[in-house]
Protein backbone atom coordinates (compact mmCIF):
# COMPACT_ATOMS: atom_id res chain seq x y z
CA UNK A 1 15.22 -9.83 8.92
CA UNK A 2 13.24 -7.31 7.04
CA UNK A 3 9.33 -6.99 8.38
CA UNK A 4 6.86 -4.98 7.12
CA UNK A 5 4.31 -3.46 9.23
CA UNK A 6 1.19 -2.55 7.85
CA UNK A 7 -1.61 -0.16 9.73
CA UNK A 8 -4.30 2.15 8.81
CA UNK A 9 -7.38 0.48 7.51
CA UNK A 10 -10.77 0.33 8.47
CA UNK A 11 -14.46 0.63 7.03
CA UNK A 12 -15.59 3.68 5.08
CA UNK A 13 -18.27 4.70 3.10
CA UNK A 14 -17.54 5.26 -0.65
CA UNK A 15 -16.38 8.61 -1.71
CA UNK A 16 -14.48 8.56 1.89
CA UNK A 17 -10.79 8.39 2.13
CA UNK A 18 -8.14 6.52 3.84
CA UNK A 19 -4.38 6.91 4.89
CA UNK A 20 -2.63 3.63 5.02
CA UNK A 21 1.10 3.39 6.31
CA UNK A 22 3.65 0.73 6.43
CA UNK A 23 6.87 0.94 8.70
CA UNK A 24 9.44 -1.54 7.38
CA UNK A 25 12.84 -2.04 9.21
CA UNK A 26 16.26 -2.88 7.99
CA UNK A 27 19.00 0.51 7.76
CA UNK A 28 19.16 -0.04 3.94
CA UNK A 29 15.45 1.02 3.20
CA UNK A 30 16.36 3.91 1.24
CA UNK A 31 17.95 1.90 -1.78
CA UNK A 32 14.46 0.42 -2.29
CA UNK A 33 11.62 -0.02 -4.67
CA UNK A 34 8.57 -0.20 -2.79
CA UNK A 35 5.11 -1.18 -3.03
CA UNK A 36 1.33 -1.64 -1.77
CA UNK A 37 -0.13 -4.98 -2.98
CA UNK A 38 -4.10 -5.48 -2.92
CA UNK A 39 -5.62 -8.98 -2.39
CA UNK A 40 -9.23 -8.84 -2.38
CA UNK A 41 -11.89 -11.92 -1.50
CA UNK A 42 -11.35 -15.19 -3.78
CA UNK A 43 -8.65 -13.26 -5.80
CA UNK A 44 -5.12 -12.90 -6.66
CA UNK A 45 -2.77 -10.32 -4.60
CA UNK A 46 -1.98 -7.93 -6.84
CA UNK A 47 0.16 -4.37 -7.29
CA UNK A 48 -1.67 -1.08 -6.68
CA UNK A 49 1.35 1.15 -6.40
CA UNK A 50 4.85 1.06 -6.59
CA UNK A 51 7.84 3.81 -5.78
CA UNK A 52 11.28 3.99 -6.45
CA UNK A 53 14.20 4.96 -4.76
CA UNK A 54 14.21 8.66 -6.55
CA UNK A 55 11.03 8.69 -6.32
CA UNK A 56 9.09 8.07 -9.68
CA UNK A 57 5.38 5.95 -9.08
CA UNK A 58 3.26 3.70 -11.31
CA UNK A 59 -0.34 2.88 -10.43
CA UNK A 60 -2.89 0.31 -11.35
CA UNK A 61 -5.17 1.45 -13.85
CA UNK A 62 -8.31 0.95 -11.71
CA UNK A 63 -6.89 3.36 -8.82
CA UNK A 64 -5.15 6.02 -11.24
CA UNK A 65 -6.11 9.61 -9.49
CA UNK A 66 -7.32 7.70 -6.64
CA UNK A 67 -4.63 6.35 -4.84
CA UNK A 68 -1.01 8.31 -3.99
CA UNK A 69 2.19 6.30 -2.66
CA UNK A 70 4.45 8.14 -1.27
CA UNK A 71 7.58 7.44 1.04
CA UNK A 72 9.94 8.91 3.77
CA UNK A 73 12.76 7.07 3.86
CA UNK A 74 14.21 8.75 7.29
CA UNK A 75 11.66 6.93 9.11
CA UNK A 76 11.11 3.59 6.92
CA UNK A 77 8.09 4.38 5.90
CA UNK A 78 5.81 4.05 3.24
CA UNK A 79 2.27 5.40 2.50
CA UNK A 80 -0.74 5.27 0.95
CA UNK A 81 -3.17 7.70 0.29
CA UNK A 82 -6.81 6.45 -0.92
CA UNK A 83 -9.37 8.80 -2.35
CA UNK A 84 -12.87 8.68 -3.31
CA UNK A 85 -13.43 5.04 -2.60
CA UNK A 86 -15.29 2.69 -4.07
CA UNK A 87 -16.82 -0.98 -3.07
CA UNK A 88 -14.36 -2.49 -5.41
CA UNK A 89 -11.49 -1.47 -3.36
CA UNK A 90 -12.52 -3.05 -0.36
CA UNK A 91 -9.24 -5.52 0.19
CA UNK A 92 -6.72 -6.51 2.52
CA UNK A 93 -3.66 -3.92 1.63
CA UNK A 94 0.33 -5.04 1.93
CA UNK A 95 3.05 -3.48 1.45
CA UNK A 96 6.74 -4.92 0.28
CA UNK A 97 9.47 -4.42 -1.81
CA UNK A 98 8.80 -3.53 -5.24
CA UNK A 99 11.81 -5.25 -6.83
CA UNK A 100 12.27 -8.52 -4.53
CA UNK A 101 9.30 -9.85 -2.28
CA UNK A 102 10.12 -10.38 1.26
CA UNK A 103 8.26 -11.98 3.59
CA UNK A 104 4.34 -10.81 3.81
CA UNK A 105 3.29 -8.88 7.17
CA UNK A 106 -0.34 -8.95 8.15
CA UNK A 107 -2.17 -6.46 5.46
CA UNK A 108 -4.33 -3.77 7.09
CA UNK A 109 -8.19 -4.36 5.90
CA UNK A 110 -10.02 -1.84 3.62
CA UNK A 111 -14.05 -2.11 3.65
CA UNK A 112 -15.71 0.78 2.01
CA UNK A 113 -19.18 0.14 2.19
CA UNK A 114 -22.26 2.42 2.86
């Protein structure tokens, strides 16, 4: 079964940074959209960042020049780089496939807060 593996988070002050990272198994990875999902306190889990196969990324509007996903498919993984933070993106973070959802893993919790 595929699992997703999510690690990295923590609490920060705004304008601080974060590297998120998500190992996901299965020998087919490569093939895959993938993406980092945000689900925040009394709200709906939604997409931040997605990346395809080759390579090409979409973003939220509200993390645009923020937020880079990138991938490296040799190891399964998939990242997630967060700049200049704000209080709004305090969330739990998860990462899946961007064209199918699997099953959730755990989320890795983002608290920026000064």
């Amino acid at each position: 079964q595929v699992q997703f593996v999510e690690s990295g988070g923590g609490l920060v002050q705004p304008g601080g940074s974060l590297r998120l990272s998500c190992a996901a198994s299965g020998r087919i990875f490569s093939i895959y959209s993938m993406a980092w999902y945000q689900q925040a306190p009394g709200k709906q889990r939604e997409l931040v960042a997605r990346i395809t196969n080759g390579g090409s990324t979409n973003y939220a509007d509200s993390v645009k020049g923020r937020f880079t996903i990138s991938r490296d498919n040799a190891k399964n993984m998939v990242y997630l780089q967060m700049n200049n933070l704000k209080p709004e993106d305090t969330a739990v973070y998860y990462c899946n496939r961007g064209d199918r959802i699997l099953s959730w893993g755990q989320g890795t919790q983002v608290t920026v807060s000064s």
